[in-house]
Every structure is written in C-alpha cells, then in structure tokens.
PDB file of N, CA and C in Angstrom:
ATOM      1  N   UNK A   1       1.390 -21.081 -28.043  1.00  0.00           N
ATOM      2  CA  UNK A   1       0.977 -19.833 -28.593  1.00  0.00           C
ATOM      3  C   UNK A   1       0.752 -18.790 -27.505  1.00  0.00           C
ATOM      4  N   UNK A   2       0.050 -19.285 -26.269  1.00  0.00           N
ATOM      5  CA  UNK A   2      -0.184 -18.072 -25.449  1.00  0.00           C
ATOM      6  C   UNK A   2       1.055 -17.900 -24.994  1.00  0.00           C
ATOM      7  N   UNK A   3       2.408 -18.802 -24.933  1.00  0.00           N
ATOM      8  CA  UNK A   3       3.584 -18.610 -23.979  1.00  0.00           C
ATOM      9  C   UNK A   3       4.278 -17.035 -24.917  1.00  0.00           C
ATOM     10  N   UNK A   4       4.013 -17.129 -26.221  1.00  0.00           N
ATOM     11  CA  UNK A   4       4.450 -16.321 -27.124  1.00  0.00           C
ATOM     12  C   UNK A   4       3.604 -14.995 -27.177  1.00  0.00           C
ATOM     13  N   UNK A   5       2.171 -14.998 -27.246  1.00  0.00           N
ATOM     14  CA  UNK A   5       2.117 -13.739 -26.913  1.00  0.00           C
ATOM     15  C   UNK A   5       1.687 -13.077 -25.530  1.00  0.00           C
ATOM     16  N   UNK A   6       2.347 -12.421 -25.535  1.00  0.00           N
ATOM     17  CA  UNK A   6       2.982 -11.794 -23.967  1.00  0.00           C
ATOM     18  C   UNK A   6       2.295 -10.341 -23.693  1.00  0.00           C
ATOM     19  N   UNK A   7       0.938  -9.699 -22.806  1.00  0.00           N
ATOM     20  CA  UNK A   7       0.611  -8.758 -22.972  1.00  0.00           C
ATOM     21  C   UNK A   7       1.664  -8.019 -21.985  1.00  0.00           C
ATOM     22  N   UNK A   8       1.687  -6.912 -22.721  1.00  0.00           N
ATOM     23  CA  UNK A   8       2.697  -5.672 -22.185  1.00  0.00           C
ATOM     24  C   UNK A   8       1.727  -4.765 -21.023  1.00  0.00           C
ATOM     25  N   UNK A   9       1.773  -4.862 -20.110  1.00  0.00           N
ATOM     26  CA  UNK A   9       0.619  -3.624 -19.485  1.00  0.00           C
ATOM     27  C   UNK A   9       1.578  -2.811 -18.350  1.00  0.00           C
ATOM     28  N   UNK A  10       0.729  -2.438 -17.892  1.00  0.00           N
ATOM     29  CA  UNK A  10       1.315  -1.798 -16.287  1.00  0.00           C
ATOM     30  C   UNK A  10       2.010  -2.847 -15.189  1.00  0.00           C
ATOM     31  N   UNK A  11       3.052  -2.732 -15.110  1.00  0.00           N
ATOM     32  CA  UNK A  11       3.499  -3.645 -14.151  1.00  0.00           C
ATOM     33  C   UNK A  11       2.766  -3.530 -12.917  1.00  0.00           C
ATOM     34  N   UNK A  12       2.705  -5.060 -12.387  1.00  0.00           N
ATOM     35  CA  UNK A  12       2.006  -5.024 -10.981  1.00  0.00           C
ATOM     36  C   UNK A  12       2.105  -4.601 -10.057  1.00  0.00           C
ATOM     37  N   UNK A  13       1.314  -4.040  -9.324  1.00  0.00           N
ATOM     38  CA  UNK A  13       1.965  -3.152  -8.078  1.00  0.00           C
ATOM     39  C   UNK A  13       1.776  -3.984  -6.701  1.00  0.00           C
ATOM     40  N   UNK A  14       2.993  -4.176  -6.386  1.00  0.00           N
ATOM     41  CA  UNK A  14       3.117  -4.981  -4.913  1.00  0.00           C
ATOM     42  C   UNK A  14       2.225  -4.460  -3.902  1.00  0.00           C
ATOM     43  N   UNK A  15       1.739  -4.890  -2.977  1.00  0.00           N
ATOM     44  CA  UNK A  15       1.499  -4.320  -1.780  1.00  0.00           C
ATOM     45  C   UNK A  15       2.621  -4.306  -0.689  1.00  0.00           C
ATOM     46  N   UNK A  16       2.565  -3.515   0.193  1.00  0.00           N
ATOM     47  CA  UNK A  16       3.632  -3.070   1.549  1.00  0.00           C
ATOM     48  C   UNK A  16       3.288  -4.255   2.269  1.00  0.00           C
ATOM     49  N   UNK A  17       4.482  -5.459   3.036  1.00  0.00           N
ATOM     50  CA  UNK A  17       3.690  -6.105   4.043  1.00  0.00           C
ATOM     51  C   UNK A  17       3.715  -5.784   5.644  1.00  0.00           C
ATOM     52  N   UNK A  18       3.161  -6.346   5.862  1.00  0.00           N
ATOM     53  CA  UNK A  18       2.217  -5.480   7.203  1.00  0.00           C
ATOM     54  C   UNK A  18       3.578  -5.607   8.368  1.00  0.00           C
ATOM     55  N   UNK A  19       3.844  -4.573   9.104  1.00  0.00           N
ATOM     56  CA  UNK A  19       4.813  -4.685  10.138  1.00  0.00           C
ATOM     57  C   UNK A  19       4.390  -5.011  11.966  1.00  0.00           C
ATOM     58  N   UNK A  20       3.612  -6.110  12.009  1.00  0.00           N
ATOM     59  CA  UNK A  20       3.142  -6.359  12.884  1.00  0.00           C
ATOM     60  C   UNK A  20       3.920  -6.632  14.415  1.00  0.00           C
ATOM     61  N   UNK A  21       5.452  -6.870  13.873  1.00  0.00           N
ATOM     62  CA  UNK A  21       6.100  -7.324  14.770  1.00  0.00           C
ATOM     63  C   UNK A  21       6.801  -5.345  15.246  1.00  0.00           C
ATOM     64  N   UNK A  22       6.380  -4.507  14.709  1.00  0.00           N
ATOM     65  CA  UNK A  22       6.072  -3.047  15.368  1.00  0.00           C
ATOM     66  C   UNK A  22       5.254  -2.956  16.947  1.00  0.00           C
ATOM     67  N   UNK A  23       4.132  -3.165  16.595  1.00  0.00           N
ATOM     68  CA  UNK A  23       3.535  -3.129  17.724  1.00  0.00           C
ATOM     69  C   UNK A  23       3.344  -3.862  18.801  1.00  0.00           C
ATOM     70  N   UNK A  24       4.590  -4.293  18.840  1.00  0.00           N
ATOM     71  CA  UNK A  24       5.008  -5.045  20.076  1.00  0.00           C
ATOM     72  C   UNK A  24       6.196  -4.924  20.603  1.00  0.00           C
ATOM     73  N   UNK A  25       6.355  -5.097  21.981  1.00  0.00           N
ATOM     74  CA  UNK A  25       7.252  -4.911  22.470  1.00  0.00           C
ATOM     75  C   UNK A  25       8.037  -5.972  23.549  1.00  0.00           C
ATOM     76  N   UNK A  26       9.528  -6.061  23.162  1.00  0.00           N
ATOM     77  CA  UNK A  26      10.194  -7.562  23.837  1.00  0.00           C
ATOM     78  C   UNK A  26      10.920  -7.168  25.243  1.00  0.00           C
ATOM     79  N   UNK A  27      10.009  -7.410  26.379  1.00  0.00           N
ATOM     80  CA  UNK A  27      11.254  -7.182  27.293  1.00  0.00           C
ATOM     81  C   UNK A  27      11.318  -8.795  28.335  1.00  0.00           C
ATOM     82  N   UNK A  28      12.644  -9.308  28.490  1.00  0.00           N
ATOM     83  CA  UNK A  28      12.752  -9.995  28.861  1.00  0.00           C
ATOM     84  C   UNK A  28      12.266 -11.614  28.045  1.00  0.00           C
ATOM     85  N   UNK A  29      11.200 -12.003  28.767  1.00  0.00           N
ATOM     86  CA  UNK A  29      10.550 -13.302  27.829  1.00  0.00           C
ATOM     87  C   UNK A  29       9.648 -13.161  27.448  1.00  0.00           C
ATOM     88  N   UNK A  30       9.038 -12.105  27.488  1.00  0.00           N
ATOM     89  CA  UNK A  30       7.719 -11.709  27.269  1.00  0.00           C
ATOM     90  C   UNK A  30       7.459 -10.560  26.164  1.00  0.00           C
ATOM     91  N   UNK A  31       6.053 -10.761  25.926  1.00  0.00           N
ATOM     92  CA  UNK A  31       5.696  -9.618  24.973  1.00  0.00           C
ATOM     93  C   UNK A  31       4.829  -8.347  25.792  1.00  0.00           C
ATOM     94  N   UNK A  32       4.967  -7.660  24.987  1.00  0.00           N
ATOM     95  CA  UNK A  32       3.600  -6.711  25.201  1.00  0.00           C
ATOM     96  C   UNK A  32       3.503  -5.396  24.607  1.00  0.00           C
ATOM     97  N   UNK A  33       1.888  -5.476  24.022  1.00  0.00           N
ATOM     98  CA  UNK A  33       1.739  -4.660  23.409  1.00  0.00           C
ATOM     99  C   UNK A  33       1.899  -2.941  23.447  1.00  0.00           C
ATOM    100  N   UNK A  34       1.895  -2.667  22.622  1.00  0.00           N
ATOM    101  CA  UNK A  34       2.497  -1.061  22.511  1.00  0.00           C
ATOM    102  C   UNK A  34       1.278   0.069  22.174  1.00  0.00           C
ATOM    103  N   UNK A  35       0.402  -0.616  21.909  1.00  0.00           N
ATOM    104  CA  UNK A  35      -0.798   0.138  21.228  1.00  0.00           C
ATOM    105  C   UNK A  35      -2.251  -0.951  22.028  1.00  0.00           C
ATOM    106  N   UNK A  36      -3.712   0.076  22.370  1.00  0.00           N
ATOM    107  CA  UNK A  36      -4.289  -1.044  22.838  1.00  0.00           C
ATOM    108  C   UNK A  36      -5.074  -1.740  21.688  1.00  0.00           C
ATOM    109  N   UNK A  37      -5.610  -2.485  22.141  1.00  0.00           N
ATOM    110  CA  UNK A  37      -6.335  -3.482  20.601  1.00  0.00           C
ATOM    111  C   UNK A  37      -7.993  -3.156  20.772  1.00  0.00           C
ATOM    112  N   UNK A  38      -8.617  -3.319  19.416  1.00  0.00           N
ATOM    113  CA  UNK A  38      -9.903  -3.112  19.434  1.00  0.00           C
ATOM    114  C   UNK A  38     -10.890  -3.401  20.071  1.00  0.00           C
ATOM    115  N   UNK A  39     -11.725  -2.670  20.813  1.00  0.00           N
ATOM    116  CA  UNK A  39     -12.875  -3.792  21.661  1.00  0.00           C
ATOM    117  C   UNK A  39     -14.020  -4.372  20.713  1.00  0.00           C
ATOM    118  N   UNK A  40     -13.647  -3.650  19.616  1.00  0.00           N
ATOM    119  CA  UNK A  40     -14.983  -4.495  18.728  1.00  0.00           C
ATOM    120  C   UNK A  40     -14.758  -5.683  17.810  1.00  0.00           C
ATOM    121  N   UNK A  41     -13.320  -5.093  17.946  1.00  0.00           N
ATOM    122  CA  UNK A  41     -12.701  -6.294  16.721  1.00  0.00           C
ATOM    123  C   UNK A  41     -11.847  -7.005  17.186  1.00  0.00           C
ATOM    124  N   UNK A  42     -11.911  -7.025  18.812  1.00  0.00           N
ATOM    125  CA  UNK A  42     -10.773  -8.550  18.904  1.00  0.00           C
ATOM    126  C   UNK A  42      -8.899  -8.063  19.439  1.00  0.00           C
ATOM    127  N   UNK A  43      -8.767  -8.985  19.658  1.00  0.00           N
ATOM    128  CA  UNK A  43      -6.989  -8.994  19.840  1.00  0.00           C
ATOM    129  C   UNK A  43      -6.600  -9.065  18.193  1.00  0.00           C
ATOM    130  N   UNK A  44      -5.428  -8.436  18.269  1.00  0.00           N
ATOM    131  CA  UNK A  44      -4.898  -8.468  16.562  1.00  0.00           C
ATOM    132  C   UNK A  44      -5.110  -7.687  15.924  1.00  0.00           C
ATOM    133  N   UNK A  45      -6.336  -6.533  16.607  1.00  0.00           N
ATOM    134  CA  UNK A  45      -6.596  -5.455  15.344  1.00  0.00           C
ATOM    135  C   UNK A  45      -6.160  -3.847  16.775  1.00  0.00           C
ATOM    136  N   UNK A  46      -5.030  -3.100  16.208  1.00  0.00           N
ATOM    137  CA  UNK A  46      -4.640  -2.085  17.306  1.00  0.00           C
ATOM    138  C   UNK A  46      -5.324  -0.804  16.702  1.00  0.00           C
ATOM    139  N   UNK A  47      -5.338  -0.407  18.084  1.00  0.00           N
ATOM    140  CA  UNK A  47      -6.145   1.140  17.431  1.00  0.00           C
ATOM    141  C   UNK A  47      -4.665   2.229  17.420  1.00  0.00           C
ATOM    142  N   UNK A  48      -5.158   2.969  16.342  1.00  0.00           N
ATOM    143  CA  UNK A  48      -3.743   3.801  15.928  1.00  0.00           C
ATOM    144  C   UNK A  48      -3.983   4.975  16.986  1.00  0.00           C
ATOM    145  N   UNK A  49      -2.857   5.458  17.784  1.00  0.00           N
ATOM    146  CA  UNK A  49      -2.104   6.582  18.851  1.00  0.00           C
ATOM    147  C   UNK A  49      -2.658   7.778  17.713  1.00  0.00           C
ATOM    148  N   UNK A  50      -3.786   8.863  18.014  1.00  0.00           N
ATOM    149  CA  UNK A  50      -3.520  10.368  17.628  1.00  0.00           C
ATOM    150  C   UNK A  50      -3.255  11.187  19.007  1.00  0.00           C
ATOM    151  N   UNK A  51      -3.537  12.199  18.417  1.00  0.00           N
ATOM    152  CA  UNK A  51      -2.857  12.931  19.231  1.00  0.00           C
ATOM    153  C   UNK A  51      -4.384  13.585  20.487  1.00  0.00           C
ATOM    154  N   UNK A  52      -5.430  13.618  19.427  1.00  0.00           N
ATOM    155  CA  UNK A  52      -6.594  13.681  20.590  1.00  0.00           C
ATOM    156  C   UNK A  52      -7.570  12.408  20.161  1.00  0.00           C
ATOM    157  N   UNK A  53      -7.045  11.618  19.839  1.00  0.00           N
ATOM    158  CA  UNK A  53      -7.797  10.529  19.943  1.00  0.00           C
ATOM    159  C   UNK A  53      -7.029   8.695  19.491  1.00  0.00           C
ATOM    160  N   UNK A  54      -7.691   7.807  19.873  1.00  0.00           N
ATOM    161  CA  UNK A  54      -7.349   6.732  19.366  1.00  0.00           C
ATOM    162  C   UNK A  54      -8.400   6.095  18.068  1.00  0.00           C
ATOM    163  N   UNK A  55      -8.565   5.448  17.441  1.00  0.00           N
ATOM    164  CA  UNK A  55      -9.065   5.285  16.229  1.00  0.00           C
ATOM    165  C   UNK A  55      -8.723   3.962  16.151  1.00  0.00           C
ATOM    166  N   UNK A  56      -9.489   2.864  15.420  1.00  0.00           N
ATOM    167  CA  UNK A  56      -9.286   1.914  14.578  1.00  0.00           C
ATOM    168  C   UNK A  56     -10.071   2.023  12.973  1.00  0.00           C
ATOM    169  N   UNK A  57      -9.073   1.371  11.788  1.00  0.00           N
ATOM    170  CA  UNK A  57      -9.276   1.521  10.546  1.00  0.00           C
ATOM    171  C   UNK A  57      -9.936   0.506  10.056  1.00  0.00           C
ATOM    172  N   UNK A  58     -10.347  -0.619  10.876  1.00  0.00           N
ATOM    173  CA  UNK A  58     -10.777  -1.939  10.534  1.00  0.00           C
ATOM    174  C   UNK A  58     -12.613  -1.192  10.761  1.00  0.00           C
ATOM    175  N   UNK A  59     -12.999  -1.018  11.838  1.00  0.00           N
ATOM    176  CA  UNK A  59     -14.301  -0.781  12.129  1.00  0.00           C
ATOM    177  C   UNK A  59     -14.647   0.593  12.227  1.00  0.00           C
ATOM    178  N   UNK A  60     -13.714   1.442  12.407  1.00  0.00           N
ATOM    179  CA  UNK A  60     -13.961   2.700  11.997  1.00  0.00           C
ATOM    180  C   UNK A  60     -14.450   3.411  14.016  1.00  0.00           C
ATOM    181  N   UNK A  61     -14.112   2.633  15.087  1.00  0.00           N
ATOM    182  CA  UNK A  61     -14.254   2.422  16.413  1.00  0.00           C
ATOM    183  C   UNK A  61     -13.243   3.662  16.760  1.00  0.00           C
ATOM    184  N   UNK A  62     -13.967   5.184  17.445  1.00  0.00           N
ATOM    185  CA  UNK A  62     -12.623   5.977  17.870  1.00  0.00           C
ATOM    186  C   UNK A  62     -13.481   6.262  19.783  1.00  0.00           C
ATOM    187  N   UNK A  63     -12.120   6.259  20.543  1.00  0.00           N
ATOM    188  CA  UNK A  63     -12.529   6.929  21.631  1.00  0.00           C
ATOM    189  C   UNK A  63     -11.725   7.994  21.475  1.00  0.00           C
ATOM    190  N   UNK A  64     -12.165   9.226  22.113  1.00  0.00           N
ATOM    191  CA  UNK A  64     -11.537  10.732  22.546  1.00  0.00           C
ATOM    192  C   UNK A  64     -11.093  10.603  23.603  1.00  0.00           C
ATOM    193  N   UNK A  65      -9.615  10.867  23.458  1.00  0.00           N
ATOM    194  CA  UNK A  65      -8.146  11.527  25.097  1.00  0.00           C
ATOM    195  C   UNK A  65      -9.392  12.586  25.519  1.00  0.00           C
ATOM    196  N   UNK A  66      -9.149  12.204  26.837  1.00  0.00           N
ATOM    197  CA  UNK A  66      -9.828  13.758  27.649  1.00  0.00           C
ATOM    198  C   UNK A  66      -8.458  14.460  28.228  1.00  0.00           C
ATOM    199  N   UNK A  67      -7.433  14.213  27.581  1.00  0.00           N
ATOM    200  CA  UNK A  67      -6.616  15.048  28.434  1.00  0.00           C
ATOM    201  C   UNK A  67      -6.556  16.532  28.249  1.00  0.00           C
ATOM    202  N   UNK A  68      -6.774  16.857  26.907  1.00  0.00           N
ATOM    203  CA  UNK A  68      -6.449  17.697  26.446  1.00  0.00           C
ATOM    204  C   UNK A  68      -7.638  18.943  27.078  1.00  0.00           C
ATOM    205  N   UNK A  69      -8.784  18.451  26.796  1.00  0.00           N
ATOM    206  CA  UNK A  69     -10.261  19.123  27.805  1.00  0.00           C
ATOM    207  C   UNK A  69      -9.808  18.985  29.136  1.00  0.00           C
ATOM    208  N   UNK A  70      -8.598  18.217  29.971  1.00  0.00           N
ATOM    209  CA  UNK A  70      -8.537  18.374  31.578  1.00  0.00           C
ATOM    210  C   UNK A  70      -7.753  19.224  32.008  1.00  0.00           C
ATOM    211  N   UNK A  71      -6.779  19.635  30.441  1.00  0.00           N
ATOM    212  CA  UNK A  71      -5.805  20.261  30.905  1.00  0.00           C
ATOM    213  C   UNK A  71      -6.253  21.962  30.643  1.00  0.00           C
ATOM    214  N   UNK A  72      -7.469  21.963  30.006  1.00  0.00           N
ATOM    215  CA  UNK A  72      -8.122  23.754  29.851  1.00  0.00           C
ATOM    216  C   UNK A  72      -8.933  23.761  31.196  1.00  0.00           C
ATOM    217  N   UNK A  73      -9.487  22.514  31.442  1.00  0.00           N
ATOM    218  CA  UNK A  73     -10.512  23.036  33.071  1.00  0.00           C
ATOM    219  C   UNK A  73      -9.203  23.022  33.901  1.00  0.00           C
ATOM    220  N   UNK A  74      -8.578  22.699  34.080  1.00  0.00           N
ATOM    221  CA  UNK A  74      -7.263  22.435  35.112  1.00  0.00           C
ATOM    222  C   UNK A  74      -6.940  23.768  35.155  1.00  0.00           C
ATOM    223  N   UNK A  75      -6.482  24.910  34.042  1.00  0.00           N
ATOM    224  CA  UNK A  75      -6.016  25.914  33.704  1.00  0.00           C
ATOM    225  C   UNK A  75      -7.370  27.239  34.161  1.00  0.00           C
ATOM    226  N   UNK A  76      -8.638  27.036  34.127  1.00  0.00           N
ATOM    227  CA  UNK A  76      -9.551  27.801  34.519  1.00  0.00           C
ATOM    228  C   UNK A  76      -9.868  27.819  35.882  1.00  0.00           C
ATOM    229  N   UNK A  77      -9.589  26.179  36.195  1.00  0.00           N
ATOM    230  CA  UNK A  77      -9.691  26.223  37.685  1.00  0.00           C
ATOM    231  C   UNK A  77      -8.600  27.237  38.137  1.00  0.00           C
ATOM    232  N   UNK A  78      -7.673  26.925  38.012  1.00  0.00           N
ATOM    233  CA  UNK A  78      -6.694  27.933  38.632  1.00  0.00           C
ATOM    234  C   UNK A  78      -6.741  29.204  38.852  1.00  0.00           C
ATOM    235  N   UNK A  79      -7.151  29.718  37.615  1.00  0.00           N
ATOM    236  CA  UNK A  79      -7.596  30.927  37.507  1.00  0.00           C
ATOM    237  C   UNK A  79      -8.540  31.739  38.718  1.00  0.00           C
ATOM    238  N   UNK A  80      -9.668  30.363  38.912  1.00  0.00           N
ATOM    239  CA  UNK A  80     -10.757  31.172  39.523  1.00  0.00           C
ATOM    240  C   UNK A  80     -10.010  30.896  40.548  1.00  0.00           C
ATOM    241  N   UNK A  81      -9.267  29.917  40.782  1.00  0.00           N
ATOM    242  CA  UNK A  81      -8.751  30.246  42.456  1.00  0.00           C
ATOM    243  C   UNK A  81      -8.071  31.251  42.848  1.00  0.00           C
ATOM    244  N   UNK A  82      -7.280  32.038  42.111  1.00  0.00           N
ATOM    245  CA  UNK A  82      -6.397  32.829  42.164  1.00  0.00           C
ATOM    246  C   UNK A  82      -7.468  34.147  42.441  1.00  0.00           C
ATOM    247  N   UNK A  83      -8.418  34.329  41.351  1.00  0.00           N
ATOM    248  CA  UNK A  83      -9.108  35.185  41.758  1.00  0.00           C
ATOM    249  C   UNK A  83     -10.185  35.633  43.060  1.00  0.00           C
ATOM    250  N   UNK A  84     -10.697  34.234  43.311  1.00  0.00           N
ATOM    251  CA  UNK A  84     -11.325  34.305  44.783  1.00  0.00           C
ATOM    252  C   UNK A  84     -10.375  34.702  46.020  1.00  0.00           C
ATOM    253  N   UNK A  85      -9.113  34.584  45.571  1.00  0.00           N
ATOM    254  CA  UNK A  85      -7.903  34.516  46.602  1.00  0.00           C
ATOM    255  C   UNK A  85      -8.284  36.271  46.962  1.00  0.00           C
ATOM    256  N   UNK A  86      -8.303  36.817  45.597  1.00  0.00           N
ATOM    257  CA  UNK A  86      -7.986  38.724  46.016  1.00  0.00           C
ATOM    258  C   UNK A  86      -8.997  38.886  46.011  1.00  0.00           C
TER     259      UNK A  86
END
C-alpha cells in the first residue's frame, strides 16, 4: 500500500559537491596548497582570497591585507619627500 501511494512534492534539491581538489596545487610529486588554511580550525579548512582581506566561513576567523594601507603611506611618504626637497 505505501509502495502505491506515492507523495508528489518538490523534488529534492541536490547539494553542489565540494571541489577540494581546487585548492591545491600539483607540481611535480608533490602538493601544495593554493590558499592558507585556518589557524583556528586546523588543516582542511582554507581561508577564502578577498581582495582586502582573507576570511574563513567555518569560524567566521578574518585577518586584514595591509597592503592596501602601505600602499597610501608609501604614496604620502613620497609626497612629503618631494616637498621637503623644494
């Protein structure tokens, strides 16, 4: 009886599987990683590349690039040098 009635609903929605073999990289015999991995959470969990920062989604763990702040003092320094010059 249950084989017969058959509920009709929303078909199931798959999940995406995970592309782990991405963040790595093959040269020669060896591996190595492409992204660095979490310090709170271990090898296996990578923190995602932004553009002013790195981030992980597991613990919610971000450090801030200082490049972007080295490259405006870098640009002021100059400035004042130029100006002490005259």
């Amino acid at each position: 009886m249950a084989d017969e009635e058959k509920k009709e609903g929303s078909p199931v929605k798959l999940k995406k599987t995970s592309k782990r073999y991405e963040n790595y990289e093959v040269s020669g015999t060896t591996l190595k990683k492409k992204n660095k991995s979490c310090p709170k959470c271990g090898p296996g969990v990578f923190l995602a590349n932004h553009k002013d920062r790195v981030y992980c989604g597991n613990c919610k763990y971000v450090e801030m690039n200082d490049s972007e702040e080295k490259e405006v003092k870098e640009e002021k320094s100059s400035k004042e040098v130029k100006e002490e010059k005259k």
